[in-house]
C-alpha atoms as a PDB file:
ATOM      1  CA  UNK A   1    -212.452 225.464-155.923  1.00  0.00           C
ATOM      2  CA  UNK A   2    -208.569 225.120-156.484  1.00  0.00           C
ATOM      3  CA  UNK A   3    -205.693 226.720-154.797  1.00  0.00           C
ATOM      4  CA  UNK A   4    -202.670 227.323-155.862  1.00  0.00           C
ATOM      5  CA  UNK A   5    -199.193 228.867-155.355  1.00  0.00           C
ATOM      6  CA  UNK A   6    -196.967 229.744-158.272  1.00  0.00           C
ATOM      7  CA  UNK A   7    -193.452 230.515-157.780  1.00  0.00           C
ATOM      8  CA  UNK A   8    -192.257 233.338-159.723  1.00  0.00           C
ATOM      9  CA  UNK A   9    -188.675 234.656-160.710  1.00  0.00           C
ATOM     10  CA  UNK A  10    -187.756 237.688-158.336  1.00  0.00           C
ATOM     11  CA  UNK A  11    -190.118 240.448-158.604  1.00  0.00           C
ATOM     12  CA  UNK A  12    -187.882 243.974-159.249  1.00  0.00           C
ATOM     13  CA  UNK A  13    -190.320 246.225-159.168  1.00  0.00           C
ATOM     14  CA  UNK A  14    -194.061 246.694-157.461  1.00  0.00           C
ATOM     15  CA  UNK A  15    -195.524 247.713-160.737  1.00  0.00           C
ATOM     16  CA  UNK A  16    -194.891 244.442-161.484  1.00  0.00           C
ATOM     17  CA  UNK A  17    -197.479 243.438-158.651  1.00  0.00           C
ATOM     18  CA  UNK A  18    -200.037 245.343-160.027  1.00  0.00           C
ATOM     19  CA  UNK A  19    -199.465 244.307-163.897  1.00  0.00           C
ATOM     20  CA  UNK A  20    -199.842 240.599-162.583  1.00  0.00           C
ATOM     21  CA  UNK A  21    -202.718 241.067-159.615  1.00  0.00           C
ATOM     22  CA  UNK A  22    -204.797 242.695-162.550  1.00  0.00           C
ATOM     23  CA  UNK A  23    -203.898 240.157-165.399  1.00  0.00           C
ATOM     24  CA  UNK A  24    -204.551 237.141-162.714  1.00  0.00           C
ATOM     25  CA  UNK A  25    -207.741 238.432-161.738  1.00  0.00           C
ATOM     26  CA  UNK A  26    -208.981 239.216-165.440  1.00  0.00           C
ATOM     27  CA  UNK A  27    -208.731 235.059-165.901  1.00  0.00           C
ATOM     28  CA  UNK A  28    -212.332 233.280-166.169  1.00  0.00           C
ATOM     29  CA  UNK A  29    -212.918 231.345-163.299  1.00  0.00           C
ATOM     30  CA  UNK A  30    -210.826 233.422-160.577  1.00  0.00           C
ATOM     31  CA  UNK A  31    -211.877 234.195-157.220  1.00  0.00           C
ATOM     32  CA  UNK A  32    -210.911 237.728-157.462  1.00  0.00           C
ATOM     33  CA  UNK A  33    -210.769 238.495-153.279  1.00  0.00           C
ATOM     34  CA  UNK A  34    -208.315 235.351-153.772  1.00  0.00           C
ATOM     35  CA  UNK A  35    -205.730 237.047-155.884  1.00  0.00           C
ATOM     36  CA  UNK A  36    -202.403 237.282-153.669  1.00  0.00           C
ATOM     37  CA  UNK A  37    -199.000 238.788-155.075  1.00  0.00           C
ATOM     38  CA  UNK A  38    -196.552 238.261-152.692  1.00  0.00           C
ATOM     39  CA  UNK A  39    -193.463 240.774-153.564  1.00  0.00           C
ATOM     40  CA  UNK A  40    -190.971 239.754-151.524  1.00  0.00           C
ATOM     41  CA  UNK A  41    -191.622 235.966-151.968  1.00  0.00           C
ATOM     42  CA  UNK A  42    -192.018 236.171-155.189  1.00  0.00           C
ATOM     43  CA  UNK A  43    -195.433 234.588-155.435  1.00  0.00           C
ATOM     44  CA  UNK A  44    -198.980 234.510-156.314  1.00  0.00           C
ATOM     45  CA  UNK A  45    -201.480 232.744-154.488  1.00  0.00           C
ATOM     46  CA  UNK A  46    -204.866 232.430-155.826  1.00  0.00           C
ATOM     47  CA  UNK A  47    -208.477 230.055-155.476  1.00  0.00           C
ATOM     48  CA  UNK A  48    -210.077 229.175-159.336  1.00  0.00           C
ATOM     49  CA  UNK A  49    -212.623 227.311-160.351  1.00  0.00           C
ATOM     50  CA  UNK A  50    -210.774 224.256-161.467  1.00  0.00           C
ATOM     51  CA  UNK A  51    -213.987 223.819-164.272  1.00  0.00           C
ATOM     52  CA  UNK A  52    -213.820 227.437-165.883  1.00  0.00           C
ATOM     53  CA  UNK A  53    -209.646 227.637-166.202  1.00  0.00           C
ATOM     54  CA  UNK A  54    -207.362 225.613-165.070  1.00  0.00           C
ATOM     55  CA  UNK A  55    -203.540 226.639-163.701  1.00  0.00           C
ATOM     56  CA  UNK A  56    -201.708 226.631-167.245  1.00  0.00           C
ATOM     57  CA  UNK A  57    -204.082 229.224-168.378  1.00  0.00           C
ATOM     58  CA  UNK A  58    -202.894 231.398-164.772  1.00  0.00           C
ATOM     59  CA  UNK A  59    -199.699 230.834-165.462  1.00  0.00           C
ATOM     60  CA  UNK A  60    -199.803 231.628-169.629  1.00  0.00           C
ATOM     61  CA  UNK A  61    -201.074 235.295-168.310  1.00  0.00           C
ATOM     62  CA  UNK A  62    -198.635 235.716-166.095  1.00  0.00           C
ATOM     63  CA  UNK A  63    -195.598 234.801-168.361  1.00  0.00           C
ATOM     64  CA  UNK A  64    -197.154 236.454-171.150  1.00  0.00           C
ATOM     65  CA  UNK A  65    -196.897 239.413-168.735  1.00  0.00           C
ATOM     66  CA  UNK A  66    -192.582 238.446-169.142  1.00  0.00           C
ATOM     67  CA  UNK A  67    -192.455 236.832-165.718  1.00  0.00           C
ATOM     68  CA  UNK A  68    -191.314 232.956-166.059  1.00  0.00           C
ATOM     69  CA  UNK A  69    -193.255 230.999-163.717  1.00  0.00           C
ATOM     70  CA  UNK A  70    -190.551 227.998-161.715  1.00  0.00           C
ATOM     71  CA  UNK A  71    -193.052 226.258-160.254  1.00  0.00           C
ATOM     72  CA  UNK A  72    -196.988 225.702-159.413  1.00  0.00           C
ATOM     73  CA  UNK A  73    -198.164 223.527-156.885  1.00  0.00           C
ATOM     74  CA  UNK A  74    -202.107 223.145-156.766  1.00  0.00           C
ATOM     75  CA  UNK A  75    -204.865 221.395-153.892  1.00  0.00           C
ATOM     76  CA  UNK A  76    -208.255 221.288-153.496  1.00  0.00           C
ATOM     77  CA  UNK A  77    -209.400 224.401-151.679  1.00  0.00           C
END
């Protein structure tokens, strides 16, 4: 297992949470109880299998979504 923190532009709105928290956890390999969107940081924490996805495919959801990721930083879990 992987963990990982992406930095996210500022979140506007809590739908927003929800749009991402369900698009993150849809991603093969995602510890689902794992899935963390963190409003007023602007960031999503979440543990993957680092053999079934890896964290460009997180972060391709999430900016397909229309929120730009900065930054991702990833360790061993």
């Amino acid at each position: 297992m992987q963990k990982a923190t992406i930095q996210l532009e500022t979140l506007s709105c809590p739908s927003c949470l929800q749009k991402i928290d369900n698009a993150v956890k849809g991603v093969d390999g995602v510890e689902k109880d794992s899935v963390k969107v963190m409003f007023n940081a602007s960031k999503v924490k979440v543990n993957f299998d680092g053999e079934a996805t890896t964290i460009e495919n997180i972060e391709n959801v999430i900016e397909k979504l229309g929120y730009p990721v900065i930054k991702s930083k990833v360790k061993a879990a």
